[in-house]
PDB file of N, CA and C in Angstrom:
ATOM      1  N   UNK A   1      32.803   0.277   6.670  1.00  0.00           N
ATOM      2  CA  UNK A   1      31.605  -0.493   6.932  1.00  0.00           C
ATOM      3  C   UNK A   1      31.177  -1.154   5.632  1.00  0.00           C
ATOM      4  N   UNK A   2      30.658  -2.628   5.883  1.00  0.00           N
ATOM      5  CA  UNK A   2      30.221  -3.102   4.728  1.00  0.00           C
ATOM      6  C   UNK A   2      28.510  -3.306   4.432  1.00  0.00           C
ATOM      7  N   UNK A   3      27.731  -3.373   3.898  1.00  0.00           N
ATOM      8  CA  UNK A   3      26.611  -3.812   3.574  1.00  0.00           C
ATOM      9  C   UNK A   3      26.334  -4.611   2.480  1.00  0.00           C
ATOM     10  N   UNK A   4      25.526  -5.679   3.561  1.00  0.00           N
ATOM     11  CA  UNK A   4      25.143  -7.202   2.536  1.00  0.00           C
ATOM     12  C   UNK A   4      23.774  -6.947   2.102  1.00  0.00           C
ATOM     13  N   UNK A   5      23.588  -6.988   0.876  1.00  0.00           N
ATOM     14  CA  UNK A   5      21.840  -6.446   0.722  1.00  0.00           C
ATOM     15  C   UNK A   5      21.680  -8.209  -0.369  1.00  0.00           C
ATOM     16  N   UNK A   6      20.753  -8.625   0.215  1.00  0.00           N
ATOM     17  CA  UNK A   6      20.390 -10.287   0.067  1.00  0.00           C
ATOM     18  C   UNK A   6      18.684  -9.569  -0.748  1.00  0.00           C
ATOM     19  N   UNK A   7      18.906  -9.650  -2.398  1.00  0.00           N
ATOM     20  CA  UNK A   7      17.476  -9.955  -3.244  1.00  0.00           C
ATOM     21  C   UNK A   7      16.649 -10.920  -3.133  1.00  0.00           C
ATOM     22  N   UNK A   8      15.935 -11.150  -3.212  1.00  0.00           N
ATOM     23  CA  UNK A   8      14.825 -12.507  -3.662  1.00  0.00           C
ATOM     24  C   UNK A   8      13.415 -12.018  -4.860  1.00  0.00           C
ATOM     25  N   UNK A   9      13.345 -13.029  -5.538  1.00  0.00           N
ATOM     26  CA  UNK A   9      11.869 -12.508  -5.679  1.00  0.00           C
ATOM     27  C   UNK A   9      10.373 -12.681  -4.751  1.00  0.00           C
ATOM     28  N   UNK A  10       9.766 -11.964  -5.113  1.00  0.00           N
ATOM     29  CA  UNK A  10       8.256 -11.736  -4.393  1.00  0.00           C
ATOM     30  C   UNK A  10       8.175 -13.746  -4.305  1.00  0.00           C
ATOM     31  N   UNK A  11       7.495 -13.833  -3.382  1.00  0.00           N
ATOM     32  CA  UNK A  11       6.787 -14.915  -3.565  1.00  0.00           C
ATOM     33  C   UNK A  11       5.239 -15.022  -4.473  1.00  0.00           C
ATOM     34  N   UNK A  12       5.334 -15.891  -5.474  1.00  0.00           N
ATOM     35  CA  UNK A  12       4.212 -15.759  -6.621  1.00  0.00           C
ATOM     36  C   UNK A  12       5.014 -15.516  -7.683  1.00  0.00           C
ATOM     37  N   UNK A  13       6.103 -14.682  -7.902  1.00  0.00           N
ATOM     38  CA  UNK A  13       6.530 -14.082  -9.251  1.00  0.00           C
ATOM     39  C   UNK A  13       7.540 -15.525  -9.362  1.00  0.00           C
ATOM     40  N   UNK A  14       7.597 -15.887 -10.815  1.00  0.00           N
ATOM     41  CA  UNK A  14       7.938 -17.021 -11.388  1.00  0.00           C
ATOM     42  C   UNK A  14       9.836 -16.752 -11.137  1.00  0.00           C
ATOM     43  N   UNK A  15      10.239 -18.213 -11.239  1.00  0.00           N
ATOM     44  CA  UNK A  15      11.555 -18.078 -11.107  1.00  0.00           C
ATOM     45  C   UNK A  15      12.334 -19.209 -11.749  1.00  0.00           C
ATOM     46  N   UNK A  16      12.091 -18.957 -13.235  1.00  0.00           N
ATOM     47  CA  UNK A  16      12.871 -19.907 -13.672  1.00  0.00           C
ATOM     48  C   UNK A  16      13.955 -20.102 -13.442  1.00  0.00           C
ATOM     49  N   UNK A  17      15.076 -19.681 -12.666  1.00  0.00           N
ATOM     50  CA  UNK A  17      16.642 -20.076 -12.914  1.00  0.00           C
ATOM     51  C   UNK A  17      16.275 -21.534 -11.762  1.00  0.00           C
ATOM     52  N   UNK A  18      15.204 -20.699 -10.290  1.00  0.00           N
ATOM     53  CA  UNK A  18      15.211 -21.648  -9.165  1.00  0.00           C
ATOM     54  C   UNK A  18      14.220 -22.971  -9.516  1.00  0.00           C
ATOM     55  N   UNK A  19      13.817 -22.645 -10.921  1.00  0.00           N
ATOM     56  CA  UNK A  19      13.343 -24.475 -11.280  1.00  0.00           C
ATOM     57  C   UNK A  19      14.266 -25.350 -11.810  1.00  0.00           C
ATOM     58  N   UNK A  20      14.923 -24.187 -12.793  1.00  0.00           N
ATOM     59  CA  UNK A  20      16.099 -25.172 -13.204  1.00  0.00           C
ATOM     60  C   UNK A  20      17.025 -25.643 -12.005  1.00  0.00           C
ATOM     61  N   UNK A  21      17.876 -25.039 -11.201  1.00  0.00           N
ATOM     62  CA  UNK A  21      18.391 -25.551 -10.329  1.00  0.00           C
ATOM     63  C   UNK A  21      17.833 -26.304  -9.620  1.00  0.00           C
ATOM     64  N   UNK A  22      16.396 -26.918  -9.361  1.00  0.00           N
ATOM     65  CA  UNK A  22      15.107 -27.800  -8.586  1.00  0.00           C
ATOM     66  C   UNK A  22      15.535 -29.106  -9.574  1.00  0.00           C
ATOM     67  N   UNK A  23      15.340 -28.648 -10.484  1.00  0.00           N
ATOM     68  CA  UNK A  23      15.389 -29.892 -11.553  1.00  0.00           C
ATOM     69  C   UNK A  23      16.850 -30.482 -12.020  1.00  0.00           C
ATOM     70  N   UNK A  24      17.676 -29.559 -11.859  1.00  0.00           N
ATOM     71  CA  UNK A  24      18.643 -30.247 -12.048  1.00  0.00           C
ATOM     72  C   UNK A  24      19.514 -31.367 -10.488  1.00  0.00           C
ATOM     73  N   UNK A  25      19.056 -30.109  -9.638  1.00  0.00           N
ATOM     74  CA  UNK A  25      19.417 -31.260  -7.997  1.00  0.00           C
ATOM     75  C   UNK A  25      18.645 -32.467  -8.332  1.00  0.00           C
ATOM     76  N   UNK A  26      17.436 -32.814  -8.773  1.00  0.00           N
ATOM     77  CA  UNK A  26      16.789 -34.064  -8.906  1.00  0.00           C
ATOM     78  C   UNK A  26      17.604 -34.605  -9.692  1.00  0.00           C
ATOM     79  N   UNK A  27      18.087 -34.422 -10.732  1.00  0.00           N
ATOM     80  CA  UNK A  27      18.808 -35.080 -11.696  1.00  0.00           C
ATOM     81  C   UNK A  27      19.677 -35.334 -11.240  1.00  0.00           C
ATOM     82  N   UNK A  28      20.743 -35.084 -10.087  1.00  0.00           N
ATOM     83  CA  UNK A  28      21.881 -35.447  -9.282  1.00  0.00           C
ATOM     84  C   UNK A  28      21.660 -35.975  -8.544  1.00  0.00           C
ATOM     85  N   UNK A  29      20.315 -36.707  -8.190  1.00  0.00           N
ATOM     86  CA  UNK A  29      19.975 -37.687  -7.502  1.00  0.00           C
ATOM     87  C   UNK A  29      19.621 -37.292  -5.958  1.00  0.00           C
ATOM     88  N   UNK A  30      19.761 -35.887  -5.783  1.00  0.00           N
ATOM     89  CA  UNK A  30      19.235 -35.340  -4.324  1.00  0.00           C
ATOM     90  C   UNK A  30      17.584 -35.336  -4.449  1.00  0.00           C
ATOM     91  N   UNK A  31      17.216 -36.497  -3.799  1.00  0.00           N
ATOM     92  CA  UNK A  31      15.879 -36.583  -3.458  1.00  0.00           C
ATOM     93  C   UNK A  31      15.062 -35.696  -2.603  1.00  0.00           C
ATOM     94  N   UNK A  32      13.779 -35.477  -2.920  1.00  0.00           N
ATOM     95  CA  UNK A  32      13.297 -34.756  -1.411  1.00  0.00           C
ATOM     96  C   UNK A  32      13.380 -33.017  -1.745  1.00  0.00           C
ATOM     97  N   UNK A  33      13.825 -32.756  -2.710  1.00  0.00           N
ATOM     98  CA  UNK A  33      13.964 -31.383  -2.804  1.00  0.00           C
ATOM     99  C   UNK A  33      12.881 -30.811  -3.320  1.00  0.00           C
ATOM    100  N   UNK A  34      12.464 -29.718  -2.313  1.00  0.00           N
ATOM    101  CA  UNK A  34      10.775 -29.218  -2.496  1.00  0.00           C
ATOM    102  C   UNK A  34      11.783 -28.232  -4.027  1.00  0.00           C
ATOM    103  N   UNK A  35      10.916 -26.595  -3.607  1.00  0.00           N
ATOM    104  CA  UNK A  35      10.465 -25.788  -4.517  1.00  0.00           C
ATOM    105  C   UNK A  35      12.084 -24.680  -4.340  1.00  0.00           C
ATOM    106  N   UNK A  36      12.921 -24.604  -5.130  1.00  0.00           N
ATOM    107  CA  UNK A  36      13.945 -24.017  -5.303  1.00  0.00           C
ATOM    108  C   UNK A  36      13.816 -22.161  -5.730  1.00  0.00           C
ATOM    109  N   UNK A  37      14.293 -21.603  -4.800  1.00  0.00           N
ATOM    110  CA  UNK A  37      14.184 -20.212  -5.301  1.00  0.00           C
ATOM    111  C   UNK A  37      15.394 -19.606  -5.122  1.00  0.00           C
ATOM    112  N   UNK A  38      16.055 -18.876  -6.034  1.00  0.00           N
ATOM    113  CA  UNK A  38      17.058 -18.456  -6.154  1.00  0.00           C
ATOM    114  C   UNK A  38      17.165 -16.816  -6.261  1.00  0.00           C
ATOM    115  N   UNK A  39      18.263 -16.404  -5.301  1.00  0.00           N
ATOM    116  CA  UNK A  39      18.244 -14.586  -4.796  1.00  0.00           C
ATOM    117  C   UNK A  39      19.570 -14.285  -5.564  1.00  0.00           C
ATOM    118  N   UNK A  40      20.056 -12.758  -4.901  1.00  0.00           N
ATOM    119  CA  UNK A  40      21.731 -12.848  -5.481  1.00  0.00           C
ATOM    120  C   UNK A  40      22.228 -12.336  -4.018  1.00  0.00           C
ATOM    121  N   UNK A  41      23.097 -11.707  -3.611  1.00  0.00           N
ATOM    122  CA  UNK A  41      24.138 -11.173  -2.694  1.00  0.00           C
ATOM    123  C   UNK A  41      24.953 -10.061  -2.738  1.00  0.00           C
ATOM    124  N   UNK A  42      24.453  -8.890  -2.529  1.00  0.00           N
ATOM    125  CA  UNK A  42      25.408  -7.827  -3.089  1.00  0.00           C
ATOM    126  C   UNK A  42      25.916  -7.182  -2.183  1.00  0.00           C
ATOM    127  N   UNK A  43      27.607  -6.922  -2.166  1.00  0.00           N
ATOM    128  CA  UNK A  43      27.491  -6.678  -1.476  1.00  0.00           C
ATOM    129  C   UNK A  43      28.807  -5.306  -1.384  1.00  0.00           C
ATOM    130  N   UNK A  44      28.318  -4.402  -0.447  1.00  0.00           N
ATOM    131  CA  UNK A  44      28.694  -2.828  -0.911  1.00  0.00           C
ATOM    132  C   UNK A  44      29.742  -2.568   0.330  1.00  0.00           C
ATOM    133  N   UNK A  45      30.723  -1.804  -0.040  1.00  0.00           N
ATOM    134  CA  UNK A  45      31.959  -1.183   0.729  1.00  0.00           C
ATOM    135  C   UNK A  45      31.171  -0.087   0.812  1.00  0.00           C
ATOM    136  N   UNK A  46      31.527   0.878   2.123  1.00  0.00           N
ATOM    137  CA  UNK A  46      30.992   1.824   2.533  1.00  0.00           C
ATOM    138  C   UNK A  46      31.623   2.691   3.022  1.00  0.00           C
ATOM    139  N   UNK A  47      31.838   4.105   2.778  1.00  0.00           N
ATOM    140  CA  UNK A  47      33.064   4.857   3.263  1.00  0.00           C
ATOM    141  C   UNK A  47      32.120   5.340   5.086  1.00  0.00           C
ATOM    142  N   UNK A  48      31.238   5.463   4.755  1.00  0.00           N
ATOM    143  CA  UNK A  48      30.211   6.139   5.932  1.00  0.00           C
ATOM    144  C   UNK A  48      30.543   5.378   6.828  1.00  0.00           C
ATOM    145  N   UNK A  49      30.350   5.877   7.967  1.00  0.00           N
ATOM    146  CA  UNK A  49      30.960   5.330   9.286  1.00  0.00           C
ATOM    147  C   UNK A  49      29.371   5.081  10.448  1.00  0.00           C
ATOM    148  N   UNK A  50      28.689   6.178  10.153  1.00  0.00           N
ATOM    149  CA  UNK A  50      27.474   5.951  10.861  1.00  0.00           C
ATOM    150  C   UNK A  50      26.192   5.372  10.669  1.00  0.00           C
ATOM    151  N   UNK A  51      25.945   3.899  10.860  1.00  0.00           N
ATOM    152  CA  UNK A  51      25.357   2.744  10.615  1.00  0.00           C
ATOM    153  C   UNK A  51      24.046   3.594  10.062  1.00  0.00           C
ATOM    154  N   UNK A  52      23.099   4.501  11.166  1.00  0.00           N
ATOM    155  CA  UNK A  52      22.106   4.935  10.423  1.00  0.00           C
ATOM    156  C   UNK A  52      22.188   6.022   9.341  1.00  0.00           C
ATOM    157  N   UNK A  53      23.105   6.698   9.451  1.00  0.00           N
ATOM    158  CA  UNK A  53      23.051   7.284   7.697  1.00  0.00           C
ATOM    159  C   UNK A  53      23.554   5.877   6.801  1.00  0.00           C
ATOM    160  N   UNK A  54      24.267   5.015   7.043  1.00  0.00           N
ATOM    161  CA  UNK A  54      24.993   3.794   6.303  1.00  0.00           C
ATOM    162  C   UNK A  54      23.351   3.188   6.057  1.00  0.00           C
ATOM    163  N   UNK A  55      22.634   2.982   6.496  1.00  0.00           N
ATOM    164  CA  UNK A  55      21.361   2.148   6.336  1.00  0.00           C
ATOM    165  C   UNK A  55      20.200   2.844   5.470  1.00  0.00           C
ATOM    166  N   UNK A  56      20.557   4.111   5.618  1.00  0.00           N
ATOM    167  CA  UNK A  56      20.122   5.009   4.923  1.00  0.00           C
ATOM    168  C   UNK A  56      20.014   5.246   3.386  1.00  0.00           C
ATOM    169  N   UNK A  57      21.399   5.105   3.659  1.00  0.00           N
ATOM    170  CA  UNK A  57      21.777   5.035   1.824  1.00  0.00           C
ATOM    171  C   UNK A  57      22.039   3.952   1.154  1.00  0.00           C
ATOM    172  N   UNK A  58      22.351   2.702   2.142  1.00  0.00           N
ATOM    173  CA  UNK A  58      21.951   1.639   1.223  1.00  0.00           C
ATOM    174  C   UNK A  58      20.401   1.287   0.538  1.00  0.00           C
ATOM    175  N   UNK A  59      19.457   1.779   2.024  1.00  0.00           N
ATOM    176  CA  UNK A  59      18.162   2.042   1.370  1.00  0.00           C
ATOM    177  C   UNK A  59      18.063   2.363   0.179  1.00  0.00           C
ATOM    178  N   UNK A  60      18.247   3.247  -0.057  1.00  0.00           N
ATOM    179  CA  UNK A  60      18.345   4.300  -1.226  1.00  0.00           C
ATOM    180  C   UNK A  60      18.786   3.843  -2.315  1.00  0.00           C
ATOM    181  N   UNK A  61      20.065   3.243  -2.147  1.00  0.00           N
ATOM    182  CA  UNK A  61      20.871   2.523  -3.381  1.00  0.00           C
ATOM    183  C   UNK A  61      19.764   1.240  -3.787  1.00  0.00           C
ATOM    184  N   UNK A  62      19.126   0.933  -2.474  1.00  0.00           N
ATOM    185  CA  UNK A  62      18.200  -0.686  -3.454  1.00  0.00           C
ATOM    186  C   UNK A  62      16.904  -0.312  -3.802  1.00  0.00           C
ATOM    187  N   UNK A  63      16.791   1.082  -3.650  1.00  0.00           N
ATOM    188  CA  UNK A  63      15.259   0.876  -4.408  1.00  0.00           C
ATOM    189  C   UNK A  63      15.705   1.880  -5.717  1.00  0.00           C
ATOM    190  N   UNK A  64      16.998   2.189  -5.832  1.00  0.00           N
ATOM    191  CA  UNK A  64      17.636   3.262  -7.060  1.00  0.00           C
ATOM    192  C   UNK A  64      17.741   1.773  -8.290  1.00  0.00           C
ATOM    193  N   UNK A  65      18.632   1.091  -7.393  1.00  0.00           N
ATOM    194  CA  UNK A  65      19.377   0.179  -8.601  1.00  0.00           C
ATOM    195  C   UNK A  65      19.527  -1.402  -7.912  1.00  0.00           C
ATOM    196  N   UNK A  66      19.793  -1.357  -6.972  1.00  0.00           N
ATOM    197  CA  UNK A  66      20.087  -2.917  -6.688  1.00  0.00           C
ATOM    198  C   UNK A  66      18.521  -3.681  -6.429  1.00  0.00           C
ATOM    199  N   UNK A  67      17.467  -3.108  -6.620  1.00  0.00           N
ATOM    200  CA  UNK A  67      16.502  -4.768  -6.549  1.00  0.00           C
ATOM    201  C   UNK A  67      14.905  -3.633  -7.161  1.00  0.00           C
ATOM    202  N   UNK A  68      14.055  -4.744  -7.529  1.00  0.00           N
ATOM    203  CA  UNK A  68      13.136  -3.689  -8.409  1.00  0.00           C
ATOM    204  C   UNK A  68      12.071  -4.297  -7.414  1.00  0.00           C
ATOM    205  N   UNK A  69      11.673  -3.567  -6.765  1.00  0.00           N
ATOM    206  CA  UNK A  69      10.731  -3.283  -5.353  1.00  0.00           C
ATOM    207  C   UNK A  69       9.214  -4.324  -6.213  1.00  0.00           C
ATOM    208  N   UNK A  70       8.837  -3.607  -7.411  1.00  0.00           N
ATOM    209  CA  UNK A  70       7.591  -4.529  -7.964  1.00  0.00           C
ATOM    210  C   UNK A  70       8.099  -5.938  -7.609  1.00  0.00           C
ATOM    211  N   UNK A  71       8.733  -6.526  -8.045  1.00  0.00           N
ATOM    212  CA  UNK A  71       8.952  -7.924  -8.134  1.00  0.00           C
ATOM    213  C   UNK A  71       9.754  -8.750  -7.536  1.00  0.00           C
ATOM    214  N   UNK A  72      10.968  -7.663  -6.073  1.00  0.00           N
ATOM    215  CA  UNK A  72      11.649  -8.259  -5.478  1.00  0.00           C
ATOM    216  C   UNK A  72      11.659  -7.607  -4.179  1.00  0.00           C
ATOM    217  N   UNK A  73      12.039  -9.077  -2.950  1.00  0.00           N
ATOM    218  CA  UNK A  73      11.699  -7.792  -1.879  1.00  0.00           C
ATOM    219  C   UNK A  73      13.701  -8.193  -1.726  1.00  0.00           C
ATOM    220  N   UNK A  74      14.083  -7.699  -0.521  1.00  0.00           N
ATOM    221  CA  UNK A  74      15.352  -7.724  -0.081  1.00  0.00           C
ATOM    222  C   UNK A  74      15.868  -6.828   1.152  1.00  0.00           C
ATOM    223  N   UNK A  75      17.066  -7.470   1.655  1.00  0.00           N
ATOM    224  CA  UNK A  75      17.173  -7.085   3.413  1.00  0.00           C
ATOM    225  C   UNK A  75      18.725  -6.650   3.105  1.00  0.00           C
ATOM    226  N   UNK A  76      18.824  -5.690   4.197  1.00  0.00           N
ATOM    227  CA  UNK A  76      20.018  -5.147   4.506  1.00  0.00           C
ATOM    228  C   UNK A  76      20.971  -5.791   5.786  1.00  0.00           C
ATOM    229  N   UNK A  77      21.972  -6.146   5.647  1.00  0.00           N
ATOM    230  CA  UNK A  77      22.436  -6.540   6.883  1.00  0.00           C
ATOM    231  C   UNK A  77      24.131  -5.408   6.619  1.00  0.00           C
ATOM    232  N   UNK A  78      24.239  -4.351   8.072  1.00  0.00           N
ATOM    233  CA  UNK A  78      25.436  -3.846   7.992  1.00  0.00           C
ATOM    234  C   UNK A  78      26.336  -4.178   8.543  1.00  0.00           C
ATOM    235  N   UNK A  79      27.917  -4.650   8.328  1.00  0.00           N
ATOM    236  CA  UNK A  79      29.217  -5.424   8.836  1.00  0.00           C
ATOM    237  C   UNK A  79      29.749  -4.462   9.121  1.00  0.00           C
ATOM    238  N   UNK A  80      30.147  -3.715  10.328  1.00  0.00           N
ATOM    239  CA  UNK A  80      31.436  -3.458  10.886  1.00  0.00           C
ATOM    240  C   UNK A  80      32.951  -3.606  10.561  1.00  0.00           C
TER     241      UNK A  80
END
């Protein structure tokens, strides 16, 4: 089983990488582009076979190490 755990930051908490990438699409001439926010994608091999212990411990793993709860929220999606 795999698990996709998708970061973002809070909405409000600043995000410079997603201005630079805002500002640089303008500079490539893509017009129209509102407010750019940028997440990451992580994503975990799983020996566990049973989705709710599997959901369980990915829980676990993203508030241990993969995303810092103050300043980011983030979702679990589990692959078969």
């Amino acid at each position: 089983m795999k698990a996709k755990v998708t970061v973002t930051l809070k909405t409000g908490v600043l995000d410079p990488q997603g201005k630079a990438v805002q500002h640089a699409l303008g500079s490539l001439g893509f017009a129209g582009v509102g407010e750019v926010r940028q997440g990451k994608l992580i994503e975990v091999e799983l020996a566990e076979t049973d989705r709710t212990r599997a959901g369980e411990e990915v829980e676990r793993m993203c508030r241990a190490l993969l995303a810092n709860p103050v300043i980011e929220n983030y979702s679990i999606e589990l692959v078969d």
